[in-house]
Protein backbone atom coordinates (compact mmCIF):
# COMPACT_ATOMS: atom_id res chain seq x y z
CA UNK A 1 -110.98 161.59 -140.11
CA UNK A 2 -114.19 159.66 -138.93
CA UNK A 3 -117.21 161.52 -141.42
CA UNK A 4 -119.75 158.72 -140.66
CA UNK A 5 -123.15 160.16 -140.08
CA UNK A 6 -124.49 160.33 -136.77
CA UNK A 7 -126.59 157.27 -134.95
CA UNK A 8 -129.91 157.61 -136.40
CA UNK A 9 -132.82 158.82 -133.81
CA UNK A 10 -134.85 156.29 -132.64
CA UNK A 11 -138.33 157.73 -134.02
CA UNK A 12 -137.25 157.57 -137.66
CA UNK A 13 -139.25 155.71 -139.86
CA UNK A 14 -138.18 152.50 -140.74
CA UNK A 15 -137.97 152.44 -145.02
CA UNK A 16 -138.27 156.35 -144.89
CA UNK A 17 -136.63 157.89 -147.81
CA UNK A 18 -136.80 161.37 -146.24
CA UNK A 19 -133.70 162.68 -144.30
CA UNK A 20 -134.03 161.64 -140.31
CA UNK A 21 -134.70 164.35 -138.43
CA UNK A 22 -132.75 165.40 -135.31
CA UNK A 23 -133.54 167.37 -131.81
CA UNK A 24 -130.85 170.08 -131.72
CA UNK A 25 -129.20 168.04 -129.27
CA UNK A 26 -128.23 165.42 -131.14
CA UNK A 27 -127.16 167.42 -133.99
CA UNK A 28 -125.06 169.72 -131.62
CA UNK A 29 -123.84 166.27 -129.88
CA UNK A 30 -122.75 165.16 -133.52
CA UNK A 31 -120.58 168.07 -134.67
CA UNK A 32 -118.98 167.74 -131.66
CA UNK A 33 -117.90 164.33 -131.61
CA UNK A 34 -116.75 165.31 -135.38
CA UNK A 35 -114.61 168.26 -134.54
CA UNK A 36 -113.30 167.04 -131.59
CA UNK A 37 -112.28 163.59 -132.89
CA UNK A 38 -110.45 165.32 -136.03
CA UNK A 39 -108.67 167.99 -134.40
CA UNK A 40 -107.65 166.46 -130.93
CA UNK A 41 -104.53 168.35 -130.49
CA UNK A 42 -103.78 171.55 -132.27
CA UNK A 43 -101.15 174.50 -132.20
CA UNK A 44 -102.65 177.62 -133.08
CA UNK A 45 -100.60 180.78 -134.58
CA UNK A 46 -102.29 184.17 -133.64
CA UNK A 47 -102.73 187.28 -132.12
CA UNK A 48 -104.70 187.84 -128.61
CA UNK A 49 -107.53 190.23 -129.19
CA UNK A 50 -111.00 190.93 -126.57
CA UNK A 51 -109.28 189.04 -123.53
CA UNK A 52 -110.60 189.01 -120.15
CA UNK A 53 -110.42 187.19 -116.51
CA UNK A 54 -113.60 185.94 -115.68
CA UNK A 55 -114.46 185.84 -111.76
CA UNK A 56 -113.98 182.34 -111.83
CA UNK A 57 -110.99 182.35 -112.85
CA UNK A 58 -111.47 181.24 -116.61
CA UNK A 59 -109.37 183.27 -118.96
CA UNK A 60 -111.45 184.25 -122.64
CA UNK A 61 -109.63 185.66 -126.06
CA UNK A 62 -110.20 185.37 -129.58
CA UNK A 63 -107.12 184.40 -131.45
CA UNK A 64 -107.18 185.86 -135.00
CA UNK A 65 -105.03 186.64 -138.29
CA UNK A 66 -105.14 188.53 -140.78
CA UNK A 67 -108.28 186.75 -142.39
CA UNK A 68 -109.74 184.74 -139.50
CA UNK A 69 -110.95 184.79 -136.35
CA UNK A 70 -111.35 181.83 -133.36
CA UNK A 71 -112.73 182.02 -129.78
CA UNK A 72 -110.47 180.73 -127.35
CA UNK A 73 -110.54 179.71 -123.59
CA UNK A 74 -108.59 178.24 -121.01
CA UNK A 75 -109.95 176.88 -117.89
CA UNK A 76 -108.92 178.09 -113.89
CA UNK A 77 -106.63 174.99 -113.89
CA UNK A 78 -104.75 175.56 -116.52
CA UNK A 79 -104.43 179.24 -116.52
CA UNK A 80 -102.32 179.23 -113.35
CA UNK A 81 -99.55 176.80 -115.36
CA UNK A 82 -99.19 179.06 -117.97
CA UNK A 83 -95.82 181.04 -117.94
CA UNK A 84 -97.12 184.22 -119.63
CA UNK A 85 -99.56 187.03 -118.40
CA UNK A 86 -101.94 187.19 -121.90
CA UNK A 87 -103.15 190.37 -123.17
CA UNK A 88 -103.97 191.96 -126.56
CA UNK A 89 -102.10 192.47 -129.00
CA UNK A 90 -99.51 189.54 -128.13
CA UNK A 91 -99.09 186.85 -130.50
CA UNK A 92 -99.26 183.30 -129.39
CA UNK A 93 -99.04 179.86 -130.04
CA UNK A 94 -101.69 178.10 -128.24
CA UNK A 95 -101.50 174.24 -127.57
CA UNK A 96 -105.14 172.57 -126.99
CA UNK A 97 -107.99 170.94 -128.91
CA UNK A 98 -111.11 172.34 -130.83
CA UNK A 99 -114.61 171.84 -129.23
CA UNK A 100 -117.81 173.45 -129.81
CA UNK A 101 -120.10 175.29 -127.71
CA UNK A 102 -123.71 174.24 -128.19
CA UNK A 103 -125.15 177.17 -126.37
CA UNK A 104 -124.38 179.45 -129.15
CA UNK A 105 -123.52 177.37 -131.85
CA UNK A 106 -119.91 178.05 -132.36
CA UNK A 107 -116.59 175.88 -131.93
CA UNK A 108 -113.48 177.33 -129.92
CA UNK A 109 -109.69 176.19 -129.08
CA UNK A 110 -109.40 175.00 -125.26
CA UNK A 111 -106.11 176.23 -124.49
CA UNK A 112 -103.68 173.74 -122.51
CA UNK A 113 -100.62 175.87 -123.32
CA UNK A 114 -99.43 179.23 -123.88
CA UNK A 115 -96.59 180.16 -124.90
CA UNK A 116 -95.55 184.02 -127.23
CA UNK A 117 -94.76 183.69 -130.47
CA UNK A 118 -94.40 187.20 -131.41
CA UNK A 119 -95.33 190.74 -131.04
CA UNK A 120 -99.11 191.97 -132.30
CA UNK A 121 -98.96 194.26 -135.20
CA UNK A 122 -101.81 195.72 -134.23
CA UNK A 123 -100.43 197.07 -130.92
CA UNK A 124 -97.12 197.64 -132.48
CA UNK A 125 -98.76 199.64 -134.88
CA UNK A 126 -100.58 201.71 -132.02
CA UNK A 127 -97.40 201.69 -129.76
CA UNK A 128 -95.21 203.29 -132.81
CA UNK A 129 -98.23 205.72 -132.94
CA UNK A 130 -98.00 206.67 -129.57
CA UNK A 131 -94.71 207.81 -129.03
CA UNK A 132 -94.58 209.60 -132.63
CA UNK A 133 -97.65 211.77 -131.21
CA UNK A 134 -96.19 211.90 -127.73
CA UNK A 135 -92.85 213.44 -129.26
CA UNK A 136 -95.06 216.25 -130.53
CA UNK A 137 -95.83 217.42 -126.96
CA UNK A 138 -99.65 216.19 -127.67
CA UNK A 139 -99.51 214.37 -124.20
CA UNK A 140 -97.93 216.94 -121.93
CA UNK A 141 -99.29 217.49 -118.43
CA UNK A 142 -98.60 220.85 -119.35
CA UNK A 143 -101.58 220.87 -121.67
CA UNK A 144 -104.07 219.23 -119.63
CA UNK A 145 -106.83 221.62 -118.35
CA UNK A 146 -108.47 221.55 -115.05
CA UNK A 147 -112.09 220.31 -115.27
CA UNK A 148 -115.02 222.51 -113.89
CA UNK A 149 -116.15 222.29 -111.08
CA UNK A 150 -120.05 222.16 -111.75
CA UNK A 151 -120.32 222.56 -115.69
CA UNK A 152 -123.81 224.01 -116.51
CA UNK A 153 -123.68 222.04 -120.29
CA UNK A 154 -121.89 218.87 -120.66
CA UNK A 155 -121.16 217.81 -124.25
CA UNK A 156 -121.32 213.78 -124.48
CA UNK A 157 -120.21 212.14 -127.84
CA UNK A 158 -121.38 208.58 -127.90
CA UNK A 159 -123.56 206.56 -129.52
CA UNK A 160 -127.69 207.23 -129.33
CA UNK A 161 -128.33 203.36 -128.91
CA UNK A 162 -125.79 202.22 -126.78
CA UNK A 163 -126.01 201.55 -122.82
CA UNK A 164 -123.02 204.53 -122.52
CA UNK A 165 -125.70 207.56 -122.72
CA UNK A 166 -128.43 205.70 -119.98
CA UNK A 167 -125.80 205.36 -117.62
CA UNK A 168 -124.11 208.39 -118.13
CA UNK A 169 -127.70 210.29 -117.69
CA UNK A 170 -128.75 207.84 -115.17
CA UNK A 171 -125.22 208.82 -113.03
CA UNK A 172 -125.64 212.70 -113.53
CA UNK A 173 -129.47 211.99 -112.54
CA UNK A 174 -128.45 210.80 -108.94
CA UNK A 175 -125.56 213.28 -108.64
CA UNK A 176 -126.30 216.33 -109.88
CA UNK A 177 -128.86 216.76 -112.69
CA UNK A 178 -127.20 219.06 -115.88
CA UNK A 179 -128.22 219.84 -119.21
CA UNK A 180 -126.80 217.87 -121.31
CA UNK A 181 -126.15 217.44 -125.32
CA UNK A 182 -125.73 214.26 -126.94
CA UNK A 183 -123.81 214.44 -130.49
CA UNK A 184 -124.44 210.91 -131.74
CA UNK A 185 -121.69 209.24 -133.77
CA UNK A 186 -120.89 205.90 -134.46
CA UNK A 187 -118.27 203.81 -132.21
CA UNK A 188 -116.49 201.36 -134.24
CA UNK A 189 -116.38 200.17 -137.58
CA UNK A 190 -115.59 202.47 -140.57
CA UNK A 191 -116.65 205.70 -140.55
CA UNK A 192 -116.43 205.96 -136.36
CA UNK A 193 -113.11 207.78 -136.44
CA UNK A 194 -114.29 210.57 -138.65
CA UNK A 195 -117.74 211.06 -136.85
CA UNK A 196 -115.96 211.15 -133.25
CA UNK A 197 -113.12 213.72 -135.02
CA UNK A 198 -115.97 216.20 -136.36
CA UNK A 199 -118.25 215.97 -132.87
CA UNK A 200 -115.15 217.14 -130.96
CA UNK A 201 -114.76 219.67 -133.24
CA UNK A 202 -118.12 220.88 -133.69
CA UNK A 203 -118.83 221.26 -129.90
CA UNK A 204 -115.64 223.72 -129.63
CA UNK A 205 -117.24 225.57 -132.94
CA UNK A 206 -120.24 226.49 -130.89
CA UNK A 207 -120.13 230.10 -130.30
CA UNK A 208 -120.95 231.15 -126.75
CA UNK A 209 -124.52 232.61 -125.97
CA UNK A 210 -125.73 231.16 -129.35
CA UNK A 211 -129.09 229.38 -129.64
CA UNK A 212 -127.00 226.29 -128.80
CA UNK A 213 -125.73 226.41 -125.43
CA UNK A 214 -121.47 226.22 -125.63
CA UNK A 215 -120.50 223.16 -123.15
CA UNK A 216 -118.41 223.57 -120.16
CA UNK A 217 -117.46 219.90 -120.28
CA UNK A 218 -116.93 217.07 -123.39
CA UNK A 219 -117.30 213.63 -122.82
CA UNK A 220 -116.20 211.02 -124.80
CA UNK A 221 -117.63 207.75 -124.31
CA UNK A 222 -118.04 203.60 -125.32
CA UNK A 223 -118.35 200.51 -123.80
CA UNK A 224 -116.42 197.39 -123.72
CA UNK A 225 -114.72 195.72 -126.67
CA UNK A 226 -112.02 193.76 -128.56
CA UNK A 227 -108.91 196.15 -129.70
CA UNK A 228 -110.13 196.41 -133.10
CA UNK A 229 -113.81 197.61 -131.31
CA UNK A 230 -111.65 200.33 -129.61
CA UNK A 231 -109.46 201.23 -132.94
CA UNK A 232 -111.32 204.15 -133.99
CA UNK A 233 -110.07 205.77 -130.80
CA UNK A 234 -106.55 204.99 -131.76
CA UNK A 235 -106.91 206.96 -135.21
CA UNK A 236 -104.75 209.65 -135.58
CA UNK A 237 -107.07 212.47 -136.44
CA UNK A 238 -109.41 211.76 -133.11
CA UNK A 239 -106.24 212.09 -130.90
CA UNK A 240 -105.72 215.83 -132.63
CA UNK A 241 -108.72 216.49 -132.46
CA UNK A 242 -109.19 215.50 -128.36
CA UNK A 243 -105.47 217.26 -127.66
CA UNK A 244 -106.59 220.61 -129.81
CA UNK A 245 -110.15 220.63 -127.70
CA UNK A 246 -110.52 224.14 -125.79
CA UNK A 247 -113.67 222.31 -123.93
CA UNK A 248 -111.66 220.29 -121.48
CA UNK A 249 -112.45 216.25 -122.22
CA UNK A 250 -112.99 213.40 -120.25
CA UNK A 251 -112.11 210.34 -122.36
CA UNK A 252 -114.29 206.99 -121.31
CA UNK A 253 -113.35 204.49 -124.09
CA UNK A 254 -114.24 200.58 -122.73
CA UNK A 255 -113.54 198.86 -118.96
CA UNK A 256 -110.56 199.88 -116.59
CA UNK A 257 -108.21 197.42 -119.04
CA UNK A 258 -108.91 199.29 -122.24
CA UNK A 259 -106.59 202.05 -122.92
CA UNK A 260 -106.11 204.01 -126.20
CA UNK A 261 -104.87 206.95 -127.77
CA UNK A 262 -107.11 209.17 -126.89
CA UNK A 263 -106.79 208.73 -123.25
CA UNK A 264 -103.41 209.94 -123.33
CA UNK A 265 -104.68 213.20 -125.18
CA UNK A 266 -107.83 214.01 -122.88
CA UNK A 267 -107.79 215.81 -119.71
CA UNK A 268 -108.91 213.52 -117.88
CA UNK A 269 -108.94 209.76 -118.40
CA UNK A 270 -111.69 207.51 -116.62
CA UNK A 271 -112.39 204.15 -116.50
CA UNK A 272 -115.49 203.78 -117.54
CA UNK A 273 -118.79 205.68 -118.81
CA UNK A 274 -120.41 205.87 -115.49
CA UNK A 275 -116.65 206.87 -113.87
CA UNK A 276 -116.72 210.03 -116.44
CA UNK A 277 -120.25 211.07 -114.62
CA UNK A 278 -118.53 210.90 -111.13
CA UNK A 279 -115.48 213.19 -112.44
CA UNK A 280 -117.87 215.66 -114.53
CA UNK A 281 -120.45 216.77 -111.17
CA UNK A 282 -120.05 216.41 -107.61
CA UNK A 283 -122.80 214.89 -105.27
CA UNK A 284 -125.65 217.31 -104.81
CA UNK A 285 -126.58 215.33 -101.81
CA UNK A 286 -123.27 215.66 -100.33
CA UNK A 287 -122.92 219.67 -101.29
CA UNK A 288 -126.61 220.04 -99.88
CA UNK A 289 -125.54 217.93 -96.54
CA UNK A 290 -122.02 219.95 -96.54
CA UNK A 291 -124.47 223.42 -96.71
CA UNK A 292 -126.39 222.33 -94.13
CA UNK A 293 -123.43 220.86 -91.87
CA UNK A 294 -121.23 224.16 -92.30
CA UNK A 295 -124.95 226.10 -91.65
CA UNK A 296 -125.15 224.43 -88.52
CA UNK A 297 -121.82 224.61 -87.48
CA UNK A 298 -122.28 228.32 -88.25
CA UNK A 299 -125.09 229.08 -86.46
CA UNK A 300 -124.03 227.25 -82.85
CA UNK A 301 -120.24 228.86 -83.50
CA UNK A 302 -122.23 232.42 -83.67
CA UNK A 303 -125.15 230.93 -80.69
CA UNK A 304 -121.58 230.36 -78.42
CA UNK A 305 -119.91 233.23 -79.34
CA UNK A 306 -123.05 235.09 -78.46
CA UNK A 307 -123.38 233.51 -75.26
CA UNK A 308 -119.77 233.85 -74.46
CA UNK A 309 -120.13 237.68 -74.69
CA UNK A 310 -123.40 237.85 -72.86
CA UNK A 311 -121.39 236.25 -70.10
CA UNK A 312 -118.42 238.48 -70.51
CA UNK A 313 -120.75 241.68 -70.31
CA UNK A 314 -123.03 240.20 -67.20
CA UNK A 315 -119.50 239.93 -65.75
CA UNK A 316 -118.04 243.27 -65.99
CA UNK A 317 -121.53 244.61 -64.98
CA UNK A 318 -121.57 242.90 -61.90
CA UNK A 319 -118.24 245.25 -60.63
CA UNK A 320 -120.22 248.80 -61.96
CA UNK A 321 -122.42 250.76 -59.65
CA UNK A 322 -126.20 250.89 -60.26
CA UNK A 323 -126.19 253.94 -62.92
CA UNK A 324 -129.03 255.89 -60.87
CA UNK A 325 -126.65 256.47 -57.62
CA UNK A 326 -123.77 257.54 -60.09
CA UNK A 327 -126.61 260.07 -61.77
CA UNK A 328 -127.55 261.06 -58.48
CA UNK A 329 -123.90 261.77 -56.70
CA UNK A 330 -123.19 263.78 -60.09
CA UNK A 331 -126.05 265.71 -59.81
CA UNK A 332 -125.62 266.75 -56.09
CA UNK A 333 -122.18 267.54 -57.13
CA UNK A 334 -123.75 269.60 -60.18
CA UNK A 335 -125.42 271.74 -57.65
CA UNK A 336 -122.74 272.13 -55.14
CA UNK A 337 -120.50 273.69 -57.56
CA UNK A 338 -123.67 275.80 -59.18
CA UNK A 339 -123.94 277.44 -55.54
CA UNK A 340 -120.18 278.17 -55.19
CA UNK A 341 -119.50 279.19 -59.06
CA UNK A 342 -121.18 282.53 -58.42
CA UNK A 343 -119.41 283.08 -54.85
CA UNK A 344 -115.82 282.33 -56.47
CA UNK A 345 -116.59 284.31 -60.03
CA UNK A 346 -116.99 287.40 -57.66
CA UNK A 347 -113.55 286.55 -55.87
CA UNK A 348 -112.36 286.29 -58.91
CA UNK A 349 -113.20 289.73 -60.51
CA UNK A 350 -112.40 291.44 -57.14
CA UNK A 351 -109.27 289.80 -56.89
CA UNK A 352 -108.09 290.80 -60.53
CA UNK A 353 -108.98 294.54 -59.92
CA UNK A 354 -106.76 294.52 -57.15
CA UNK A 355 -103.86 293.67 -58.79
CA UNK A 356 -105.08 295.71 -61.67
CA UNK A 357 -105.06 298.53 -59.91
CA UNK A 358 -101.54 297.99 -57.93
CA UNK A 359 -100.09 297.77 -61.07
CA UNK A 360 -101.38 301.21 -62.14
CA UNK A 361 -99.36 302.08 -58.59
CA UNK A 362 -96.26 300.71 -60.01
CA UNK A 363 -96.41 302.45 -63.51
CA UNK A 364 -94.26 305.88 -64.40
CA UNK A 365 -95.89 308.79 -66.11
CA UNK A 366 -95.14 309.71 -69.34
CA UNK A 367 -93.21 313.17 -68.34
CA UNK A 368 -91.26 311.47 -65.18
CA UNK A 369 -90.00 309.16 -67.45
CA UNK A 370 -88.47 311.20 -70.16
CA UNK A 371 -87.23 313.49 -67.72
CA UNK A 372 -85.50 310.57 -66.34
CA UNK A 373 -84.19 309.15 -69.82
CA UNK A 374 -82.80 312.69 -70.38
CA UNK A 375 -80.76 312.22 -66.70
CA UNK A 376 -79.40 309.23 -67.87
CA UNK A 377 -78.29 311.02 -71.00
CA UNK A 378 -76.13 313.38 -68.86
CA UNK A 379 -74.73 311.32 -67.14
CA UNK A 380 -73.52 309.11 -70.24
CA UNK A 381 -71.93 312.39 -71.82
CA UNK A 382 -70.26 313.38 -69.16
CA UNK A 383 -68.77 309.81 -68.26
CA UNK A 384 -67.88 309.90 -72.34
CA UNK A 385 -65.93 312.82 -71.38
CA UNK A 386 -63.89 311.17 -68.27
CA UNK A 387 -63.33 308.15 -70.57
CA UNK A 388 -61.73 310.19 -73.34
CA UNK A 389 -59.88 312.09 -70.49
CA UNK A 390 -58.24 308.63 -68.88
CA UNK A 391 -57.83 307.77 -72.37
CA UNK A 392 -55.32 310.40 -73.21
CA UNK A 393 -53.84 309.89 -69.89
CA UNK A 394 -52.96 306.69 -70.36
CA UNK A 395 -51.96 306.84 -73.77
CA UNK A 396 -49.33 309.33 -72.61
CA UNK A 397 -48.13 307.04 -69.85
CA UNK A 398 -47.94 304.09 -72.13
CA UNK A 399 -45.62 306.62 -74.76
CA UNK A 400 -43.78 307.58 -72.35
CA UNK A 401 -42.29 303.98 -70.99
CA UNK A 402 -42.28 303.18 -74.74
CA UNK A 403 -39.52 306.19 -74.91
CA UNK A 404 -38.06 304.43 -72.22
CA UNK A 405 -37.42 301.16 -72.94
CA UNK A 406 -36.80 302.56 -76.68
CA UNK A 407 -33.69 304.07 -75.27
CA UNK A 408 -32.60 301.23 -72.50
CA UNK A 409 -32.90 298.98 -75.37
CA UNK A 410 -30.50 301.23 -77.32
CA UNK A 411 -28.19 301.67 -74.51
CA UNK A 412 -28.22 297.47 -74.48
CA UNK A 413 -27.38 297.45 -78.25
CA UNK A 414 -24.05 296.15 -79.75
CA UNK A 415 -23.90 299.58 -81.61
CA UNK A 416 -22.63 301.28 -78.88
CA UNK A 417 -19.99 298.71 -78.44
CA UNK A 418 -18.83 299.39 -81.73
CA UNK A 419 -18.72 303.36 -81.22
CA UNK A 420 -15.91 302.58 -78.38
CA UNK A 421 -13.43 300.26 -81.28
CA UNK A 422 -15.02 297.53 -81.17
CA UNK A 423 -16.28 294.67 -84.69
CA UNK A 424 -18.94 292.37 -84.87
CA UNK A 425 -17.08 288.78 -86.23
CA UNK A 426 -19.42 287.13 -88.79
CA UNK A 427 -18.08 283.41 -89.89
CA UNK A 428 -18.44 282.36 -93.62
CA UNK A 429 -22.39 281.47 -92.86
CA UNK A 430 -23.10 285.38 -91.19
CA UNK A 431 -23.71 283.77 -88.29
CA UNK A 432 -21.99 286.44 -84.71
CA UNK A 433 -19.01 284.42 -83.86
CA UNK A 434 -18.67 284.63 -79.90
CA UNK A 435 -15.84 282.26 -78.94
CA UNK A 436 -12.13 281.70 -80.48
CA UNK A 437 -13.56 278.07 -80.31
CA UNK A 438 -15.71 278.55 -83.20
CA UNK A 439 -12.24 279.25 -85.26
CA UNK A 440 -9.86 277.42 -87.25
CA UNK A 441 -7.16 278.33 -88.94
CA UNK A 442 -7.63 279.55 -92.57
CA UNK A 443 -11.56 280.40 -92.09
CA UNK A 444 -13.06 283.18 -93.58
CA UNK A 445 -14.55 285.93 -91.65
CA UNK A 446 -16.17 289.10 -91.82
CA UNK A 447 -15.73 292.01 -89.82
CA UNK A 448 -18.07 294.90 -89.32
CA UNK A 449 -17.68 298.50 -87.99
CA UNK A 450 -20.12 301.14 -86.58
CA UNK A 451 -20.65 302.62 -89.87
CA UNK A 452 -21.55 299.32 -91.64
CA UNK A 453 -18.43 299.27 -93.36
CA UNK A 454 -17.09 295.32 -93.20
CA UNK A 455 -13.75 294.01 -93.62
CA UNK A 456 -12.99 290.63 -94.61
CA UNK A 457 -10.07 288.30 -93.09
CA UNK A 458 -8.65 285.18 -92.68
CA UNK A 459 -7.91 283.40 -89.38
CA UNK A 460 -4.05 282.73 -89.44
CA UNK A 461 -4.29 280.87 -85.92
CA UNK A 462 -6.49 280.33 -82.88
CA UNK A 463 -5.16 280.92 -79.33
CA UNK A 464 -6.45 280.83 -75.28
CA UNK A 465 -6.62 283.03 -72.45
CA UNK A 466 -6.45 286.81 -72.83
CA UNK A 467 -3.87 289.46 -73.38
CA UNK A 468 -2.83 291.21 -76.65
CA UNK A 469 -2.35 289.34 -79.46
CA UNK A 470 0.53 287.54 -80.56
CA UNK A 471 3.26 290.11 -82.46
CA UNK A 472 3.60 288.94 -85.85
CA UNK A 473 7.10 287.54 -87.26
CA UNK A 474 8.94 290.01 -89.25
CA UNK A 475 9.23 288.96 -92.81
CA UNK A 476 12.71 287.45 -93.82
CA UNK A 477 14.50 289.44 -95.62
CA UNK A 478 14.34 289.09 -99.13
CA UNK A 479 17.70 287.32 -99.99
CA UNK A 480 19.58 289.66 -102.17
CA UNK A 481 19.04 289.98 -105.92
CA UNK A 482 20.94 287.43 -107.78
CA UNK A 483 23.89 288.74 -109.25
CA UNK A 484 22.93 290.43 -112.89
CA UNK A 485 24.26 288.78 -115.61
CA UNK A 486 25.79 290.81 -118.14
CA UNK A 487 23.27 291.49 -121.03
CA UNK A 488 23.89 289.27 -123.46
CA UNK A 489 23.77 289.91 -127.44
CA UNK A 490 20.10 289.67 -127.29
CA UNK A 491 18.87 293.32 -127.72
CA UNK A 492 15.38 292.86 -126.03
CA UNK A 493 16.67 290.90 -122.87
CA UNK A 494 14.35 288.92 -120.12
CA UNK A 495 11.61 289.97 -118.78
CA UNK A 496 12.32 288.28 -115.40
C-alpha cells in the first residue's frame, strides 16, 4: 500500500520546518489517490438500507452491519447489468472499488456488481412481526373506519421542526382551512416509539366538548428515511396503539416506497405527508364551484320549467272563451229562469192541490168502511159453513167406496177359497207354492186351512195334467207271523 505523502505545493517554503500547507483540493485529491490505489477492487458483505433510484438513473444505498455503516452507489450503466432488483433489507455482496467524494468529505463503494447474499435481519425481523400481529385480526378491513368527510379538528402527530407539519398546514391551507392540533413527538431514534404510542393515545383520551377540542381525524406523519429512520413505526406498541385508535388515522410514514407497520394498522395509508392533507379535506374551491354549478343548474332547470308551464297555460287559454261573455250568458240565463221560477212555483202548488184533493175523492169514510169489513165477515162465516157442509159430504162419499173396495177386496181374498175345501201349499221356506213344478219328491210342505190350522206333508211324487190324484197302492200284506217256536226252558222268553 503506497503511504507516501502527497507532492508538495508549489508555494512551500524552501528549508521550512513547518508542515506544507494544502488548498482543500489537493488534500481531497490526495486521500483519494490513497484509498483508491489500496482498495482497487473490493467485495463488500452487507445489508441494503436508505436505497433509492435517482432520475438519472443512478441507484444510492448504504451498505451496513451490525457495527458499520458505508455509502454505496452504482452508476446508470451498470445498474441495468445487475441481475437483482435492490431494496432494503436484502443482504448483498457488492463487487466495486472505494472512492471518496470530495463534496462532502466522505468515501463510498462504486458498485460494479450485485449479487444477494442473504436475507436482512432487519426486515426479517419486521416481516415475522407482521404476520404475528396480522394473525391477531389487527389488520382486518373489517376494522378499518371510514374517514370524515370534512373533520372540524384534525389531530397531527409529527415532529414541531420537521418540513411534515408546513406542508401538511400549507396543503389544508389551499384546500380547506381546519383547526388543527399538533402533538409533537420525536420521529426516530430512541424514545420515538413511546412518544408516537402515548400521542395516539392521548388524542382518543380527550373527552368530547372539553376545553380541548376532541379530533375528528389523526394524522400520523414523517418524512423520508433509511429503514432504521422509519423503525420506530415498526415497534410493536405504536401498531396497538394506531389499530386500538377510535379517531380514525391516516398513517404518512416516508415517500411512496416506505412502508411499515403502522400502515397496515391505520385506516387509511398515504404516501406521503402532503397525500394525508388531500385524503383528510376536500377542495373548498371545488365544493364552492360544485355549489355554484348545481345553483345554476338549479335555477335555469326551475327558469325552464317555469317557462314550460307558462307556455302550457297560454296554450290551454287560447281554446277558453273570454270569461266576461261566459259571465254575461250566465247572467241572462240567471234572469230568465228568475222570471219563470215564480210562474212554474204557482203551477206547481196548483197542480199538487189537484191531485190532493182527487185523492180525498178516492178515500172511504170511516163508517162505510167498517160496515163493509163487517159484509165481508158474513160472507166468510157463511162460506165456513158450506165448506164444513162439502166437507162432511165428501167424507161420507170417500167412506163409503172405502166400504166398497173393503169388501171387493175381501171377495178377491184366498180366504174364501179356503171356506169352499180348499189349502194354501207353503214349501220348506213359507214361500205360496203355485205350480207342481216347484215340487220334488220328498220336500217338505205345509198346508193351511181356513181356520189357520196347518198340516204338514211330504211330497211322495210329482205328476202333469189334471184329474184326481193317483190311488195309492195297497200295502202288501204283512207276510204271516213266523211260526212260534215253542218256549224254551227260559222262563222270561224274548221280547221280539
Amino acid at each position: 500500500m503506497n503511504t507516501s505523502a502527497p507532492d508538495t505545493p508549489a508555494d512551500a517554503s524552501a528549508g521550512s520546518n513547518e508542515p506544507p500547507v494544502y488548498s482543500v483540493t489537493e488534500i481531497s485529491g490526495a486521500l483519494k489517490r490513497v484509498v483508491e490505489d489500496a482498495f482497487g477492487y473490493v467485495r463488500v458483505r452487507g445489508e441494503i438500507s436508505g436505497f433509492k433510484r435517482a432520475a438519472s438513473g443512478h441507484l444510492y444505498m448504504a451498505l451496513k452491519d451490525a457495527d458499520a455503516n458505508i455509502d454505496a452507489v452504482c452508476w446508470r450503466g451498470t445498474a441495468g447489468k445487475i441481475d437483482i432488483v435492490p431494496e432494503d433489507g436484502i443482504e448483498v455482496i457488492a463487487t466495486g472499488r472505494i472512492t471518496t467524494y470530495a463534496a462532502r468529505s466522505k468515501y463510498q463503494l462504486v458498485i460494479e456488481r450485485l449479487e444477494i447474499a442473504g436475507e436482512g435481519a432487519l426486515l426479517k425481523m419486521i416481516e415475522e412481526r407482521r404476520k404475528r400481529l396480522a394473525a391477531e385480526g389487527l389488520f382486518d378491513d373489517s376494522r378499518k373506519q371510514p374517514l370524515p368527510y370534512l373533520p372540524q379538528v384534525i389531530g397531527v402527530v409529527t415532529s414541531p421542526t420537521g418540513a411534515v407539519i408546513r406542508d401538511i398546514l400549507h396543503r389544508l391551507n389551499d384546500r380547506f382551512p381546519r383547526h388543527v392540533l399538533l402533538w409533537p413527538v420525536l420521529v426516530q431514534g430512541s424514545g420515538a416509539a413511546e412518544q408516537v404510542t402515548a400521542a395516539i393515545a392521548g388524542f382518543n383520551a380527550l373527552p368530547a366538548g372539553g376545553d380541548v377540542p376532541r379530533p375528528d381525524l389523526l394524522i400520523v406523519a414523517r418524512g423520508g428515511g433509511s429503514l432504521e429512520d422509519l423503525m420506530a413505526f415498526n415497534e410493536e406498541n405504536v401498531v396497538r396503539a394506531a389499530a386500538a385508535s377510535a379517531i380514525p388515522l391516516i398513517s404518512a410514514i416516508g415517500h411512496e416506497t416506505d412502508t411499515t407497520l403502522i400502515d397496515f394498522a391505520a385506516d387509511r395509508r398515504a404516501p406521503t405527508p402532503t397525500a394525508a392533507a388531500e385524503l383528510a379535506v376536500p377542495v373548498r374551491a371545488e365544493l364552492l364551484a360544485q355549489v355554484a354549478d348545481d345553483g345554476a343548474r338549479l335555477f335555469g332547470a326551475m327558469t325552464r320549467q317555469l317557462t314550460g308551464l307558462k307556455q302550457h297555460v297560454t296554450g290551454l287559454a287560447r281554446g277558453l272563451p273570454e270569461p266576461r261573455r261566459v259571465l254575461e250568458a250566465a247572467m241572462q240565463r240567471s234572469d230568465e229562469w228568475g222570471e219563470r221560477l215564480a210562474p212554474a212555483l204557482s203551477r206547481l202548488i196548483t197542480g199538487r192541490q189537484q191531485r190532493i184533493g182527487e185523492a180525498a175523492l178516492r178515500l172511504v169514510r170511516p163508517s162505510d168502511y167498517i160496515a163493509l169489513k163487517r159484509k165481508d165477515l158474513a160472507v166468510a162465516v157463511h162460506s165456513d159453513a158450506r165448506f164444513r157442509r162439502l166437507g162432511q159430504t165428501i167424507y161420507q162419499t170417500r167412506a163409503q167406496r172405502l166400504d166398497a173396495i173393503g169388501k171387493l177386496l175381501e171377495s178377491y181374498s184366498y180366504k174364501g177359497v179356503l171356506e169352499r175345501g180348499f189349502v194354501v201349499v207353503r214349501d220348506a221356506a213359507g214361500a205360496p207354492v203355485t205350480a207342481a213344478g216347484m215340487l220334488s219328491p220328498g220336500d217338505a210342505i205345509s198346508l193351511a186351512f181356513k181356520d189357520d190350522g196347518h198340516a204338514e206333508a211330504v211330497v211322495s211324487s210329482v205328476g202333469q195334467g189334471g184329474g184326481s190324484p193317483p190311488a195309492k197302492k195297497k200295502p202288501a200284506a204283512r207276510k204271516k207271523a213266523a211260526k212260534r217256536r215253542p218256549p224254551s226252558d227260559d222262563a222270561q222268553g224274548s221280547l221280539l
